[in-house]
C-alpha atoms as a PDB file:
ATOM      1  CA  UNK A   1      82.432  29.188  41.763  1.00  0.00           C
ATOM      2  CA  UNK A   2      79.810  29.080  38.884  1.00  0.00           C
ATOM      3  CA  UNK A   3      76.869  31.229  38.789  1.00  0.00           C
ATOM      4  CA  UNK A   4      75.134  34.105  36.904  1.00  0.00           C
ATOM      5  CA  UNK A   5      76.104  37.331  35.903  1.00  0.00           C
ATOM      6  CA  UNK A   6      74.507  40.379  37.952  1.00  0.00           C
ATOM      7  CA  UNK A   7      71.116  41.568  35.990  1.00  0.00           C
ATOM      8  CA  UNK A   8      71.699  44.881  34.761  1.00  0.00           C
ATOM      9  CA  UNK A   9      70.178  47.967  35.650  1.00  0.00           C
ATOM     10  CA  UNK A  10      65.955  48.019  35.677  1.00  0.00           C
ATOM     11  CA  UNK A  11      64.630  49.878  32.591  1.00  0.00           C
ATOM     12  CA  UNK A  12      63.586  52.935  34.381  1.00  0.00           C
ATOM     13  CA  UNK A  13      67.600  53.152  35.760  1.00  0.00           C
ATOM     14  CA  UNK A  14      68.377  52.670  31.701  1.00  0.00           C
ATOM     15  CA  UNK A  15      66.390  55.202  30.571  1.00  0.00           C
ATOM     16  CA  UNK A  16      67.656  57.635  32.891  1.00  0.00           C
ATOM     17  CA  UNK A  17      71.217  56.873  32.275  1.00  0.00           C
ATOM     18  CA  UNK A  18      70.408  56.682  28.665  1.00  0.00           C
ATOM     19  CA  UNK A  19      69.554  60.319  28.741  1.00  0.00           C
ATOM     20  CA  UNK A  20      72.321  61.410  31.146  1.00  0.00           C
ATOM     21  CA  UNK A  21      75.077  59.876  28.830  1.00  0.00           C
ATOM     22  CA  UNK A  22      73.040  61.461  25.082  1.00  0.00           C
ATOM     23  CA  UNK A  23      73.176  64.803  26.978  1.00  0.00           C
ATOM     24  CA  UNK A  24      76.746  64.440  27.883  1.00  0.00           C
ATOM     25  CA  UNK A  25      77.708  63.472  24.352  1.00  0.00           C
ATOM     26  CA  UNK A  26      75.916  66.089  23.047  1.00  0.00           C
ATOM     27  CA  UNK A  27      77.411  68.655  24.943  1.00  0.00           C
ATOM     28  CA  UNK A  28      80.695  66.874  24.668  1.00  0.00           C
ATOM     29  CA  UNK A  29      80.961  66.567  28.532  1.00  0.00           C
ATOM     30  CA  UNK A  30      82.640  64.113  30.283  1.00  0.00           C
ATOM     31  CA  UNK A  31      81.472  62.302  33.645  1.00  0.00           C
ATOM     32  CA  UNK A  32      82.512  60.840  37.091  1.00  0.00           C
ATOM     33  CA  UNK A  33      81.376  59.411  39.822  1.00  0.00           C
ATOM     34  CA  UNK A  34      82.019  59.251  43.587  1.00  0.00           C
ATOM     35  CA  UNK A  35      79.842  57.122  45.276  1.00  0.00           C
ATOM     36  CA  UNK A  36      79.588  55.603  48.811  1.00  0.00           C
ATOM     37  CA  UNK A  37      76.497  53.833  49.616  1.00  0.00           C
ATOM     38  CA  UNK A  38      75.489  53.049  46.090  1.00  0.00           C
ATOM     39  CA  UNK A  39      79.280  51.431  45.863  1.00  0.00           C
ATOM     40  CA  UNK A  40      79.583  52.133  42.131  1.00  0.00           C
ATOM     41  CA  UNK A  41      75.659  51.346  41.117  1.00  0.00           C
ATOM     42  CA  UNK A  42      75.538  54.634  39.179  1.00  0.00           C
ATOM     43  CA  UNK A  43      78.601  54.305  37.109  1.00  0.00           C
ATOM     44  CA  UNK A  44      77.579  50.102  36.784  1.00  0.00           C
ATOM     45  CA  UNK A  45      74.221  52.068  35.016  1.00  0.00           C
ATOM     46  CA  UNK A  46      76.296  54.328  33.122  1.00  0.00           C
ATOM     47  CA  UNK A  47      79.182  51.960  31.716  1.00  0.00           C
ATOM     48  CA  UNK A  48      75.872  49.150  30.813  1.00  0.00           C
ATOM     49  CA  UNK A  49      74.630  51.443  27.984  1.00  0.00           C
ATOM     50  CA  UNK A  50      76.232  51.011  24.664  1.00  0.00           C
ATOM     51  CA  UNK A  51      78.630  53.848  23.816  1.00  0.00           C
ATOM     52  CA  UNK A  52      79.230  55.035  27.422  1.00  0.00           C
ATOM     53  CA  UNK A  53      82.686  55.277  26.820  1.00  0.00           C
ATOM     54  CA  UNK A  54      82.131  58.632  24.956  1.00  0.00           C
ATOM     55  CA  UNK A  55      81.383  60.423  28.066  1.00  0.00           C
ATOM     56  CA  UNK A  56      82.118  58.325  31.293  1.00  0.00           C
ATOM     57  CA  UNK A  57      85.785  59.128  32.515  1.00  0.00           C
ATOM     58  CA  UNK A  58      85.629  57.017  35.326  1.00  0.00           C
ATOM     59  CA  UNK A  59      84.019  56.326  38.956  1.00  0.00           C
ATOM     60  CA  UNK A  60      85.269  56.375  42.443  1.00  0.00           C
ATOM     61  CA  UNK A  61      83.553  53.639  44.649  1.00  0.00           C
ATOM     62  CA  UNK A  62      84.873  55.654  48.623  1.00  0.00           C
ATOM     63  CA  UNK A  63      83.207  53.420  50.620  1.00  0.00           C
ATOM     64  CA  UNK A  64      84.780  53.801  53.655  1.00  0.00           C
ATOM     65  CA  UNK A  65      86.160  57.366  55.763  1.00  0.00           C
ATOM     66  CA  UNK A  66      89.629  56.467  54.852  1.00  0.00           C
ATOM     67  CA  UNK A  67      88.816  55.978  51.019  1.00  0.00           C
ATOM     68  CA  UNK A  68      87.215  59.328  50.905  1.00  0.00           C
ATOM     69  CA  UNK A  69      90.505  60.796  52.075  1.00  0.00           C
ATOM     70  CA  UNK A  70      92.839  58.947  50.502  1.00  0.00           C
ATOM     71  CA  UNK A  71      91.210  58.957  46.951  1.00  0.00           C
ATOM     72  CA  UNK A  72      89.150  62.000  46.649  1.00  0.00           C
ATOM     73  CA  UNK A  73      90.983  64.446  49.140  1.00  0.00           C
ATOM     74  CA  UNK A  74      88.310  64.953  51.639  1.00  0.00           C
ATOM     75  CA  UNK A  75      90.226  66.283  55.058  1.00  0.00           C
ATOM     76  CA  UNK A  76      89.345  64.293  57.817  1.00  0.00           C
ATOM     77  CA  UNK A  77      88.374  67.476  59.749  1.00  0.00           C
ATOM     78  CA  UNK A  78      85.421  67.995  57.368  1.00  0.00           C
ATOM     79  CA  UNK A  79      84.330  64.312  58.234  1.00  0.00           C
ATOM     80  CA  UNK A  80      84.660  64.561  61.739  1.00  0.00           C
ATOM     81  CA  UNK A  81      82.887  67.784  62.035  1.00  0.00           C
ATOM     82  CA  UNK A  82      79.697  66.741  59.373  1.00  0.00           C
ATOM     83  CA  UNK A  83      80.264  63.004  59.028  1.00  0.00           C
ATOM     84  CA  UNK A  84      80.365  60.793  55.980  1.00  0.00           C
ATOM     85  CA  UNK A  85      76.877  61.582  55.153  1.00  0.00           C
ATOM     86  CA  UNK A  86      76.540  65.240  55.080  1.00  0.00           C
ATOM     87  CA  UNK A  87      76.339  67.757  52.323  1.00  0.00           C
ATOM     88  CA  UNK A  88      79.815  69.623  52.743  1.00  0.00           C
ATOM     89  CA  UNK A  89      81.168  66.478  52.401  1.00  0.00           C
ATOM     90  CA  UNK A  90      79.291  65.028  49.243  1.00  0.00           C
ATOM     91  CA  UNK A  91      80.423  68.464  47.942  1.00  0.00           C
ATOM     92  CA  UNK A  92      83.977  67.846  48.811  1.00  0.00           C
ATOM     93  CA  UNK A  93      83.782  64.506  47.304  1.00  0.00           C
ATOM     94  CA  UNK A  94      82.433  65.883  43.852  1.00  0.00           C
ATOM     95  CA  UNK A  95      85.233  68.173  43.815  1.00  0.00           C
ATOM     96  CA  UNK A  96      87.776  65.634  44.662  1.00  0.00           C
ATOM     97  CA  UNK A  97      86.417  63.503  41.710  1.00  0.00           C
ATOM     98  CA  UNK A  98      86.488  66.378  39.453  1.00  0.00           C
ATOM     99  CA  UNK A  99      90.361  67.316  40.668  1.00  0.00           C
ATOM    100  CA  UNK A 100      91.555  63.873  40.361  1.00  0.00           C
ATOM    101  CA  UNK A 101      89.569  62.775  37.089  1.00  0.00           C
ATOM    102  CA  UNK A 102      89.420  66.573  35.205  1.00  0.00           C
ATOM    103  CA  UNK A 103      85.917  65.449  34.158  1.00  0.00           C
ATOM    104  CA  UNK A 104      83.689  68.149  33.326  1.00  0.00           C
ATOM    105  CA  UNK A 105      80.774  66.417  35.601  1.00  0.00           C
ATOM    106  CA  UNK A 106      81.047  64.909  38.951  1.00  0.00           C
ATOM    107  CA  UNK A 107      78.173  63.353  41.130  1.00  0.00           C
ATOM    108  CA  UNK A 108      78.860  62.309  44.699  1.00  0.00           C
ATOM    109  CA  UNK A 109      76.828  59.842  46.344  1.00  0.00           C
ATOM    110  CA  UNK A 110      76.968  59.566  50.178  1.00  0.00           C
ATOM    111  CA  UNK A 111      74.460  58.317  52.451  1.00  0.00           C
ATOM    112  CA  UNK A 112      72.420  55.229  54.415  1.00  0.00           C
ATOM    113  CA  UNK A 113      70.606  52.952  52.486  1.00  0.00           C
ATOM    114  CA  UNK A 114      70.487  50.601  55.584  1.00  0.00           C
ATOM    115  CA  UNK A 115      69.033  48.797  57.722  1.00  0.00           C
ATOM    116  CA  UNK A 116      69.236  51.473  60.648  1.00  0.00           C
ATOM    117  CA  UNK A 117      70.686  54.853  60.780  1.00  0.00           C
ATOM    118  CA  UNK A 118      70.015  57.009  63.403  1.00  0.00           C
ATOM    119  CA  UNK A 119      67.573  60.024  65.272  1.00  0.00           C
ATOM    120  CA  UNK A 120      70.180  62.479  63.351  1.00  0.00           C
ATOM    121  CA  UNK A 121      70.872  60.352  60.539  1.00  0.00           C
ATOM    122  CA  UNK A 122      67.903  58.129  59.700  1.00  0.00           C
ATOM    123  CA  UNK A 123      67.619  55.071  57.635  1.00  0.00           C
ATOM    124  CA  UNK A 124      67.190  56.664  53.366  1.00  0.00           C
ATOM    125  CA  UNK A 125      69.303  59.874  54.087  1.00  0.00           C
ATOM    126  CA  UNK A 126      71.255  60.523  50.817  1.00  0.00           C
ATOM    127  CA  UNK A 127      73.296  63.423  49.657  1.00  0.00           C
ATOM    128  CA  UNK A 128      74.618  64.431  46.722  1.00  0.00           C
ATOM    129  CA  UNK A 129      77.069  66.538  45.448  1.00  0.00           C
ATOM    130  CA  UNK A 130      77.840  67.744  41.500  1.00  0.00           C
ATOM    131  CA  UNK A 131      81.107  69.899  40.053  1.00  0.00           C
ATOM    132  CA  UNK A 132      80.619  70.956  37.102  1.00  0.00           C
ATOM    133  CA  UNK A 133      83.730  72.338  34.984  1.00  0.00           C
ATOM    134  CA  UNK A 134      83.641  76.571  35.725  1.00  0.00           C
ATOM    135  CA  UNK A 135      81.197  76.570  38.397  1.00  0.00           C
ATOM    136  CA  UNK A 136      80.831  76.124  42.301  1.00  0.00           C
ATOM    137  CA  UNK A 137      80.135  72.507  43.250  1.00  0.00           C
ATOM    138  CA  UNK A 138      76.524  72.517  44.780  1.00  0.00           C
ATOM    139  CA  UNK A 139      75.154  70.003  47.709  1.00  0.00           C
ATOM    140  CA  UNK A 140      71.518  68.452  47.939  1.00  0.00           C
ATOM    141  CA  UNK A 141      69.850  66.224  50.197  1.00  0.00           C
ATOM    142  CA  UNK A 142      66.987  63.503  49.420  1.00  0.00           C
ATOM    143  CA  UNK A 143      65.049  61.813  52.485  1.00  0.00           C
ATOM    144  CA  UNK A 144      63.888  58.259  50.415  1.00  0.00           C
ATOM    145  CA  UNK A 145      62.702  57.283  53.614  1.00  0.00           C
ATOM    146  CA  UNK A 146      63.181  53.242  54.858  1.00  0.00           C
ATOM    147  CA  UNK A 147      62.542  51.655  52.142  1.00  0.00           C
ATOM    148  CA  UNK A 148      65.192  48.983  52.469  1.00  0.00           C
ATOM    149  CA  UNK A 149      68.627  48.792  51.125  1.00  0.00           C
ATOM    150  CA  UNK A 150      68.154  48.096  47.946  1.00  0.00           C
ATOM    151  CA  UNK A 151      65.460  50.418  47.539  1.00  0.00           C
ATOM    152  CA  UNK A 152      67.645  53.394  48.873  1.00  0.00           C
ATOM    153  CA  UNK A 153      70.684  52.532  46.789  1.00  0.00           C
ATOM    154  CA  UNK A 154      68.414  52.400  43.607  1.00  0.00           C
ATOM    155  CA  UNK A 155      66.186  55.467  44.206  1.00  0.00           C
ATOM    156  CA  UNK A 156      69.809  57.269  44.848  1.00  0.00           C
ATOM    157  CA  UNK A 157      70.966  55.976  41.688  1.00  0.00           C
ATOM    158  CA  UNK A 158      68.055  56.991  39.968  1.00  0.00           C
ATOM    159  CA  UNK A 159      68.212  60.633  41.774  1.00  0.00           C
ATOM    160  CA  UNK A 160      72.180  60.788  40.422  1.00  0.00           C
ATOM    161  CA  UNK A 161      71.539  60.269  36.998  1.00  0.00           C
ATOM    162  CA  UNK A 162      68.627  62.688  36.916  1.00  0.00           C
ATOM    163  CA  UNK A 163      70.812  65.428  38.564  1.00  0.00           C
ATOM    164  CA  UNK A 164      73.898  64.392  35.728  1.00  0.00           C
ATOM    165  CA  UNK A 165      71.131  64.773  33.147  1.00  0.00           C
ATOM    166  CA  UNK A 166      69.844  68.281  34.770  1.00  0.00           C
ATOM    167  CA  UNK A 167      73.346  69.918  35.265  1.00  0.00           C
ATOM    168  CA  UNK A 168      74.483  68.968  31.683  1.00  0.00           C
ATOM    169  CA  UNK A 169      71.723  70.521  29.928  1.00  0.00           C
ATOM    170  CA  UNK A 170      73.535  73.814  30.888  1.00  0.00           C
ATOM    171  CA  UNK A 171      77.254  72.722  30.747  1.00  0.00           C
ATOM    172  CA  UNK A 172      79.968  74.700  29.051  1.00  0.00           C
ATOM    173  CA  UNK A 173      82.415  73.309  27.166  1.00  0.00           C
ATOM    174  CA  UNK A 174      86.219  74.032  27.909  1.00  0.00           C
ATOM    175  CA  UNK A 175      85.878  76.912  25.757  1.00  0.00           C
ATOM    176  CA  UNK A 176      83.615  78.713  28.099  1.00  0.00           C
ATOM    177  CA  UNK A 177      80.299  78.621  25.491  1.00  0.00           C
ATOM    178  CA  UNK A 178      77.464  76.559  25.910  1.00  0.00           C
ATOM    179  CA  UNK A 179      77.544  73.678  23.555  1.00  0.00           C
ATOM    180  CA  UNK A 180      74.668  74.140  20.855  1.00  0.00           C
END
């Protein structure tokens, strides 16, 4: 099989993941990810810019139920109650990243980009999660609306890195102090 390599991310995505991984450095954070719909998109924007491997620990592509259990400890019961796309269980998965990887940022991605969804779940439901080191992992959901798969997955993407950007302007390093 011959063919081209996937384009990288689009310029705005760069930029933003740009600024997410100068932040980290700067603060001397590390990051993960845990993603589900976006199947790895944010850490593919991360890992594309020059240098990444300063601050990106890793990323956790949980696709299915089963993955989410198995590789970031989220208890079945949470996902039956909630379901996959739900903000107790983005949280959970941040946390589970942030247990298994000891990174001091963690963004969770869970959600459907499409086509469908449902009355209770529609089509550009996404929620995130972020752990950061010494704090309580926090849960927020983003309506892009049905814009199309590819759409969703990159407006999440875009919405991750801007959150991993936000949260490490006021992360503390292991020591406890705010890096200056």
């Amino acid at each position: 099989m011959t063919g081209k390599a996937p384009p990288g991310p689009s310029a705005h995505i760069a930029r933003l993941a740009t600024r997410a991984l100068d932040l980290a450095r700067d603060a001397g954070a590390t990051i993960a990810t845990a993603e589900s719909c976006t199947g790895g998109l944010v850490a593919a924007s991360l890992t594309a810019i020059p240098g990444s491997s300063a601050s990106v620990e890793c990323g956790f592509v949980t696709y299915s139920n089963r993955a989410k259990q198995e590789m970031l400890d989220v208890p079945a019961a949470l996902i039956g109650a909630h379901g996959a796309v739900s903000e107790p269980v983005a949280r959970s998965m941040a946390e589970g990243a942030a247990a298994r990887s000891g990174a001091g940022i963690c963004i969770s991605v869970t959600g459907i980009a499409g086509p469908g969804g449902s009355e209770f779940k529609p089509e550009g439901r996404v929620c995130f999660g972020i752990s950061v080191a010494g704090g309580a992992a926090r849960a927020v959901t983003v309506e892009f609306g049905a814009l199309g798969r590819d759409a969703v997955r990159e407006a999440a993407c875009a919405h991750a890195l801007h959150l991993i950007a936000e949260v490490t302007s006021g992360f503390r390093s292991s020591s406890g102090q705010p890096e200056t």
